[in-house]
Structures are given as structure tokens and as C-alpha cells.
Protein backbone atom coordinates (compact mmCIF):
# COMPACT_ATOMS: atom_id res chain seq x y z
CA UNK A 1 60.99 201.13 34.29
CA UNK A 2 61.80 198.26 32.03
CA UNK A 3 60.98 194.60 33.75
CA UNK A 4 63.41 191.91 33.40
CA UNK A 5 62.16 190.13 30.78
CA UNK A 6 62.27 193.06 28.34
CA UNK A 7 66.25 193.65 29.64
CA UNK A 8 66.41 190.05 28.75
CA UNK A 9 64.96 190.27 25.64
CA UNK A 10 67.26 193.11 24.57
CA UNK A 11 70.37 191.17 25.58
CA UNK A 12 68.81 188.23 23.48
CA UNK A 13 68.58 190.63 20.95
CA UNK A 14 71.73 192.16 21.06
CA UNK A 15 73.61 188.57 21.28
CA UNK A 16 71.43 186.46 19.51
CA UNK A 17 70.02 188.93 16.67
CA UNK A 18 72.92 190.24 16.34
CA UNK A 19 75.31 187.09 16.03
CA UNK A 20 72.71 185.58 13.14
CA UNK A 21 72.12 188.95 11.33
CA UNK A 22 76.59 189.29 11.18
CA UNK A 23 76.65 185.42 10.19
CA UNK A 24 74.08 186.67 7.42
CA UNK A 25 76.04 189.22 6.36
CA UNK A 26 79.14 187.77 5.82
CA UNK A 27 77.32 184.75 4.05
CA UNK A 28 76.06 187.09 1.33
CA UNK A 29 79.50 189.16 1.41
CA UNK A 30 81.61 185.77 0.96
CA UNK A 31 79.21 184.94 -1.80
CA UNK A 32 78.70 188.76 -3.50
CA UNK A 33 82.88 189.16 -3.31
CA UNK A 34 83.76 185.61 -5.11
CA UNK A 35 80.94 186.26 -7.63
CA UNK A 36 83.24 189.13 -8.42
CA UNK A 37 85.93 187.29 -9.06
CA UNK A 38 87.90 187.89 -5.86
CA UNK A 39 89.89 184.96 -4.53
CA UNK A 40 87.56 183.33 -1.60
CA UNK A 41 90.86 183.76 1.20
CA UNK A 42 90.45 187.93 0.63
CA UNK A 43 86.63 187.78 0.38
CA UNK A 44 87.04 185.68 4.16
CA UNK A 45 89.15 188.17 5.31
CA UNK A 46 87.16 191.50 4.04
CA UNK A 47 83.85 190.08 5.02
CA UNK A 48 85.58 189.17 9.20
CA UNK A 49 86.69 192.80 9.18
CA UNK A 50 84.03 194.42 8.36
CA UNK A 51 81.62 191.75 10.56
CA UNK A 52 83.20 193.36 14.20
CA UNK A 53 82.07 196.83 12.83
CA UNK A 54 78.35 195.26 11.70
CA UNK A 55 78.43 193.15 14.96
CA UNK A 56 78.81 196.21 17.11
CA UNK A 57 76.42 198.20 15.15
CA UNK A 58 73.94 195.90 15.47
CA UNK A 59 74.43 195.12 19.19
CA UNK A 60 74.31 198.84 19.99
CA UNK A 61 71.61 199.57 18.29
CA UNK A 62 69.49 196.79 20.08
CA UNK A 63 69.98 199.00 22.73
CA UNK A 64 69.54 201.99 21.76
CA UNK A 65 65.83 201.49 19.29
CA UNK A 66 62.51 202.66 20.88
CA UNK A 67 60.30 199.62 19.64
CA UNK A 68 62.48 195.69 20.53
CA UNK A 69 59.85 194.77 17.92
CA UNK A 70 61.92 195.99 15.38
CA UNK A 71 64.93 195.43 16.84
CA UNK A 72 63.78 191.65 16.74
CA UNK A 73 62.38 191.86 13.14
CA UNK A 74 65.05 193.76 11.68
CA UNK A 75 68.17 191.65 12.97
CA UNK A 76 66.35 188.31 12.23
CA UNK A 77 64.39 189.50 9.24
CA UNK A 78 67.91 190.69 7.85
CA UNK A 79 69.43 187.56 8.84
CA UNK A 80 67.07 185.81 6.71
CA UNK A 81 67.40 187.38 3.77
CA UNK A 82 70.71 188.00 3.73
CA UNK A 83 71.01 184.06 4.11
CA UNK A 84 68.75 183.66 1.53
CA UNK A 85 70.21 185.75 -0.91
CA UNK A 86 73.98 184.39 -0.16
CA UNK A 87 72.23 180.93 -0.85
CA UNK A 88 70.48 182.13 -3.71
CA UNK A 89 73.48 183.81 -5.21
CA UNK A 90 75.93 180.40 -4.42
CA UNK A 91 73.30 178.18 -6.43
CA UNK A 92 73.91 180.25 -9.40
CA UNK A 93 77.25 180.29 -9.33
CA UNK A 94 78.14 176.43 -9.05
């Protein structure tokens, strides 16, 4: 039976993880789309559709994974680099 600090750290997980791993995700889509030429209003919109289908992804798979260990490192370490590489990606395009 799971105590209630590893429920807690799921919801965490699932809220926190999965919040910073979407706002990731649409950083580096934002980014990736206008380095493509598209206009940055369609890359907004494209990038907030697609972020309630990665949002809930993410949050149900919190759930659902065997080890929270890598629900942790996958939803920050993802966040990370996905913020990263949208940074990365905006330096070289100013």
C-alpha cells in the first residue's frame, strides 16, 4: 500500500512535472515553428493545442509508471532540455 507521501509525490508529479515539462514543450515548439518561418500568432496557437494533449499525457502517465523516479526525472529532465534547446534555438535566431 502506497503511504502518503509517495501519493503526494505523484500528484506533485503529475501537477508540477507535468506543468514545467508542457511549458518546455511549447517553449521549444514556439521557437522550432517560427524558425520555420511560421508567423509566431499560428506557432502560439499550434503549440496551446497540442500542450492539453502533452499535459494530459504526461499527467496520466505519472500515474500510471512503476518507478516515480522516472516519472520525476523524465518530466523535469525533459523540461530542462526542452527549455534549453528552445533557448538555445532563440539565441540563434535573433
Amino acid at each position: 500500500m502506497p503511504t502518503r507521501a509517495h501519493i503526494a509525490s505523484r500528484v506533485a508529479a503529475s501537477l508540477l512535472g507535468g506543468w514545467s515539462f508542457v511549458w518546455g514543450f511549447v517553449a521549444l515548439c514556439i521557437t522550432a515553428l517560427v524558425a520555420l518561418g511560421q508567423p509566431y500568432d499560428e506557432a502560439y496557437k499550434a503549440a496551446m493545442l497540442l500542450a492539453f494533449l502533452v499535459f494530459l499525457a504526461a499527467f496520466c502517465w505519472a500515474f500510471a509508471a512503476a518507478s516515480l523516479a522516472r516519472v520525476w526525472t523524465v518530466l523535469a529532465g525533459g523540461a530542462a532540455l526542452m527549455t534549453g534547446a528552445a533557448w538555445l534555438l532563440q539565441r540563434q535566431l535573433v
